[in-house]
Each structure stands twice: as structure tokens, then as C-alpha cells.
N, C-alpha and C. Protein backbone atom coordinates (compact mmCIF):
# COMPACT_ATOMS: atom_id res chain seq x y z
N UNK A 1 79.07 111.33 56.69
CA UNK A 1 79.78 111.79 57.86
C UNK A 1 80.46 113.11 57.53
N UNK A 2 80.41 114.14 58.32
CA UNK A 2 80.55 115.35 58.24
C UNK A 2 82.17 115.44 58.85
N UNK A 3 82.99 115.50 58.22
CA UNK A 3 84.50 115.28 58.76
C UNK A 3 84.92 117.06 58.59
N UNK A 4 84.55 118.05 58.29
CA UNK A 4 85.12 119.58 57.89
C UNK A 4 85.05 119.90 59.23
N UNK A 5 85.03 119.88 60.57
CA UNK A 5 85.10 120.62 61.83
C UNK A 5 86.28 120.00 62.47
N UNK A 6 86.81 118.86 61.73
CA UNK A 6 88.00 118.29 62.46
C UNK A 6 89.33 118.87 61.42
N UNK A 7 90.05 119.85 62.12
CA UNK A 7 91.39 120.18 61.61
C UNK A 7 92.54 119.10 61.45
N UNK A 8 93.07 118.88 60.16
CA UNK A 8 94.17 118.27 59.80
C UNK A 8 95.54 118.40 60.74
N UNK A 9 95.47 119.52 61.06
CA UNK A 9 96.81 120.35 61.27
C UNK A 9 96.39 120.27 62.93
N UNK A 10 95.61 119.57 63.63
CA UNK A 10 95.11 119.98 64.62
C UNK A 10 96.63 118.72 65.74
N UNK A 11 97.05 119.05 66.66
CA UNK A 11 97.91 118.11 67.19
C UNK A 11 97.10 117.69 68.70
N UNK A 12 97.15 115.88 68.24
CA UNK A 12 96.49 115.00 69.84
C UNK A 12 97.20 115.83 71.02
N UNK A 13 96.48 115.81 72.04
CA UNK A 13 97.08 116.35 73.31
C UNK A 13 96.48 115.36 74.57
N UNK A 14 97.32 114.72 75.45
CA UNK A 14 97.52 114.31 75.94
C UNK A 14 96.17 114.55 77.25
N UNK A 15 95.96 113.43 77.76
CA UNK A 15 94.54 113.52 78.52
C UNK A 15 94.90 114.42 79.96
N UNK A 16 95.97 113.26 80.34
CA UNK A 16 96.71 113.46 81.80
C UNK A 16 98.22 113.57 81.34
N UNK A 17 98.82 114.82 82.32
CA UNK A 17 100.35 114.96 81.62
C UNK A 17 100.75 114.83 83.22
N UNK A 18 101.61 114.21 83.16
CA UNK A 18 102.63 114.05 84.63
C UNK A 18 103.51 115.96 84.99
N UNK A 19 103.24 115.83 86.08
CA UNK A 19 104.44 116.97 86.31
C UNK A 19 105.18 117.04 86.35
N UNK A 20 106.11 117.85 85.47
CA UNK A 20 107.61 117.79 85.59
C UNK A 20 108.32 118.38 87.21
N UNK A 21 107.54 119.12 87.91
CA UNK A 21 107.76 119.37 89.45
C UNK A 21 108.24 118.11 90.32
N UNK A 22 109.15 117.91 91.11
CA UNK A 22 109.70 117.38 91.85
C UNK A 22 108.66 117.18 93.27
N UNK A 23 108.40 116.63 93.92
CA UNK A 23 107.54 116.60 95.16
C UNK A 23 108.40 115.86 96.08
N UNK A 24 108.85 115.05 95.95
CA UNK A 24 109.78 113.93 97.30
C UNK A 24 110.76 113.22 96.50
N UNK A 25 110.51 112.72 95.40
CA UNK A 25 111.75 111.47 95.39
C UNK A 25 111.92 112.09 93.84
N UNK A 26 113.47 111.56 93.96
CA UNK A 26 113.85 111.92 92.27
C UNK A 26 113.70 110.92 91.29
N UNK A 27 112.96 109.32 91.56
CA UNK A 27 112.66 109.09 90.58
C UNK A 27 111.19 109.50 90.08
N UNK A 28 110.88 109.80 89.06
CA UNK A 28 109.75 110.30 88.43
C UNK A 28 108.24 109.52 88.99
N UNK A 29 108.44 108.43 88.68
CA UNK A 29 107.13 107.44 89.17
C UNK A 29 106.83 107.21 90.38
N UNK A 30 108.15 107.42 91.25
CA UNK A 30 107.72 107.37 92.75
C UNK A 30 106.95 108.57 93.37
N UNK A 31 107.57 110.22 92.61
CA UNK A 31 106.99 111.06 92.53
C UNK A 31 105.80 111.09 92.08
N UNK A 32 105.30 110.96 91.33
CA UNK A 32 103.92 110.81 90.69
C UNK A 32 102.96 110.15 91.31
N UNK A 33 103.22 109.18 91.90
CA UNK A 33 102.46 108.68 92.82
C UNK A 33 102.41 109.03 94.20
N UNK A 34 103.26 109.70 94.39
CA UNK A 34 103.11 110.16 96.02
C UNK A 34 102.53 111.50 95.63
N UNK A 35 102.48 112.67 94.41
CA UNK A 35 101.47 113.24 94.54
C UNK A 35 100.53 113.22 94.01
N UNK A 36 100.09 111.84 93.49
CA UNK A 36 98.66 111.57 93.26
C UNK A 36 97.93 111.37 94.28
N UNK A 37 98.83 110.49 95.49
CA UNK A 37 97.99 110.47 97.01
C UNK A 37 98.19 111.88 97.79
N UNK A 38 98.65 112.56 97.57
CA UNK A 38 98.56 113.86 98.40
C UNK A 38 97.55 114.16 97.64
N UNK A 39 97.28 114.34 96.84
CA UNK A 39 95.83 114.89 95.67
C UNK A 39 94.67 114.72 96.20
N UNK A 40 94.68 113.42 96.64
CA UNK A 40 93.14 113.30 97.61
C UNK A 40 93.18 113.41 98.91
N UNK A 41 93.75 114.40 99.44
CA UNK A 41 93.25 115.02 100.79
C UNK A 41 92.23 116.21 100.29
N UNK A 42 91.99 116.42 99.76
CA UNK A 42 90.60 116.78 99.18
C UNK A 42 89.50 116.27 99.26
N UNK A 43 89.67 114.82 99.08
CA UNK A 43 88.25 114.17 99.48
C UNK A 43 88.32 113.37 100.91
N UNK A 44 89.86 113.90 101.46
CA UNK A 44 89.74 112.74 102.99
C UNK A 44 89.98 111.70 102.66
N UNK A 45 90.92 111.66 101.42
CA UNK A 45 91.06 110.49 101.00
C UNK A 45 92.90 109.78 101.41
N UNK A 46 93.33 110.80 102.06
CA UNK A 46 94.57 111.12 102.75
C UNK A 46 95.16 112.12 103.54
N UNK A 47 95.79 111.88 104.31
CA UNK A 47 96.38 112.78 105.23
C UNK A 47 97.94 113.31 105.01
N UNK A 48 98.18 114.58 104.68
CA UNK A 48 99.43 114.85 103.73
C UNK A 48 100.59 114.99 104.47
N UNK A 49 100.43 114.74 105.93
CA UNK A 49 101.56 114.69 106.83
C UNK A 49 101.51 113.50 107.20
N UNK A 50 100.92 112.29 107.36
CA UNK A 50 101.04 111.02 107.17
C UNK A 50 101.99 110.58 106.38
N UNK A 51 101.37 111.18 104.59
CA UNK A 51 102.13 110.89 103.24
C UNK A 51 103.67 110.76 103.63
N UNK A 52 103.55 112.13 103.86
CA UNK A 52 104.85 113.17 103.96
C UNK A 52 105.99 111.92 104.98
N UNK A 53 105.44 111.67 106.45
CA UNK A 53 106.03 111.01 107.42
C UNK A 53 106.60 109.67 106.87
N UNK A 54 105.67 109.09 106.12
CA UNK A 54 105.84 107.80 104.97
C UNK A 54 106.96 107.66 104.17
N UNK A 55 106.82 108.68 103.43
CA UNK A 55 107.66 108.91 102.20
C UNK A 55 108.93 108.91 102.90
N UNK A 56 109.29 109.79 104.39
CA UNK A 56 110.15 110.09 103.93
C UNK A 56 111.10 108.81 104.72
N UNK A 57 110.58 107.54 105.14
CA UNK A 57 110.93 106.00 105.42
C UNK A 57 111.18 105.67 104.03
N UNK A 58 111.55 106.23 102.78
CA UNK A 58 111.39 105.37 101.80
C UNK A 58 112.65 106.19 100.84
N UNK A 59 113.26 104.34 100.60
CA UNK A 59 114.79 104.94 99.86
C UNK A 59 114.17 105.16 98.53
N UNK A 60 114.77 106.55 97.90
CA UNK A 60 114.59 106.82 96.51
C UNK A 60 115.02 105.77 95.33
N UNK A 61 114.22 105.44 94.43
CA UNK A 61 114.30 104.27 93.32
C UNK A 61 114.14 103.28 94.24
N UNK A 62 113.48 102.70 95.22
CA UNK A 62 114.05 101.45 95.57
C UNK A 62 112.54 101.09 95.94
N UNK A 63 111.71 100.42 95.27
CA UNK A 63 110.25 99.56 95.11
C UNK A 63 110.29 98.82 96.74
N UNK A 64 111.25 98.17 96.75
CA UNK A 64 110.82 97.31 97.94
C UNK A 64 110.51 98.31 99.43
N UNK A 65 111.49 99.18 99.47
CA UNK A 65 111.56 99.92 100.69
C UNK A 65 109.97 100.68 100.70
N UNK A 66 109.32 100.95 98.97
CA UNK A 66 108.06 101.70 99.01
C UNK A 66 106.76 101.21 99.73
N UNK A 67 107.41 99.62 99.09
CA UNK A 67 106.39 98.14 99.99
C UNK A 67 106.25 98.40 101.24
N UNK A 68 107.49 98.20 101.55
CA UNK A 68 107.83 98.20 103.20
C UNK A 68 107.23 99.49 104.02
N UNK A 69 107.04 100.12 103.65
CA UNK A 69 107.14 101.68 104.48
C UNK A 69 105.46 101.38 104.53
């Protein structure tokens, strides 16, 4: 096995990195997921004033209200 093209010094990098950008809610994960679904209005896979109308029925940190909405 030919291991000399792989650098020692070389540092893993991460596949998918979250954005540190803010989009709707200040907790991080609620964010992240509301612009992962804005992401696919690209394929018609959402409507970003729908999202938008959604989100904004929905108390920040609070899972159940995300259910609910």
C-alpha cells in the first residue's frame, strides 16, 4: 500500500459545516433547519414565503411550538 500521497500534517475537514449566519431563530438548530428547507426551493421542494410565514408562528428554542406551527 502506497501511503506517501497522504500528508501527515494534512488536517480532517469537515464534510458539511453549519453556518454561523443567523436566518430566523437564535437557537442554532432551529436555524439550521429552517435554512436547510429554504435550500430546496431550488428543486420546488419549498416555498420560502410559506417557510418564512411558518417560522415566524414559532417561539424561539421552544420544539413544541416548531411541532405545532
Amino acid at each position: 500500500m502506497n501511503t506517501s500521497a497522504v500528508s501527515v500534517n494534512q488536517q480532517p475537514t469537515a464534510f458539511v459545516q453549519r453556518s454561523s449566519e443567523k436566518v430566523f431563530f437564535n437557537h442554532k438548530g432551529m436555524g439550521y433547519y429552517l435554512s436547510w428547507i429554504l435550500g430546496h426551493e431550488v428543486y420546488d421542494g419549498s416555498d420560502c414565503d410559506e417557510c418564512l410565514r411558518v417560522a415566524a408562528q414559532i417561539k424561539d428554542r421552544d420544539a413544541a411550538s416548531w411541532q405545532g406551527a
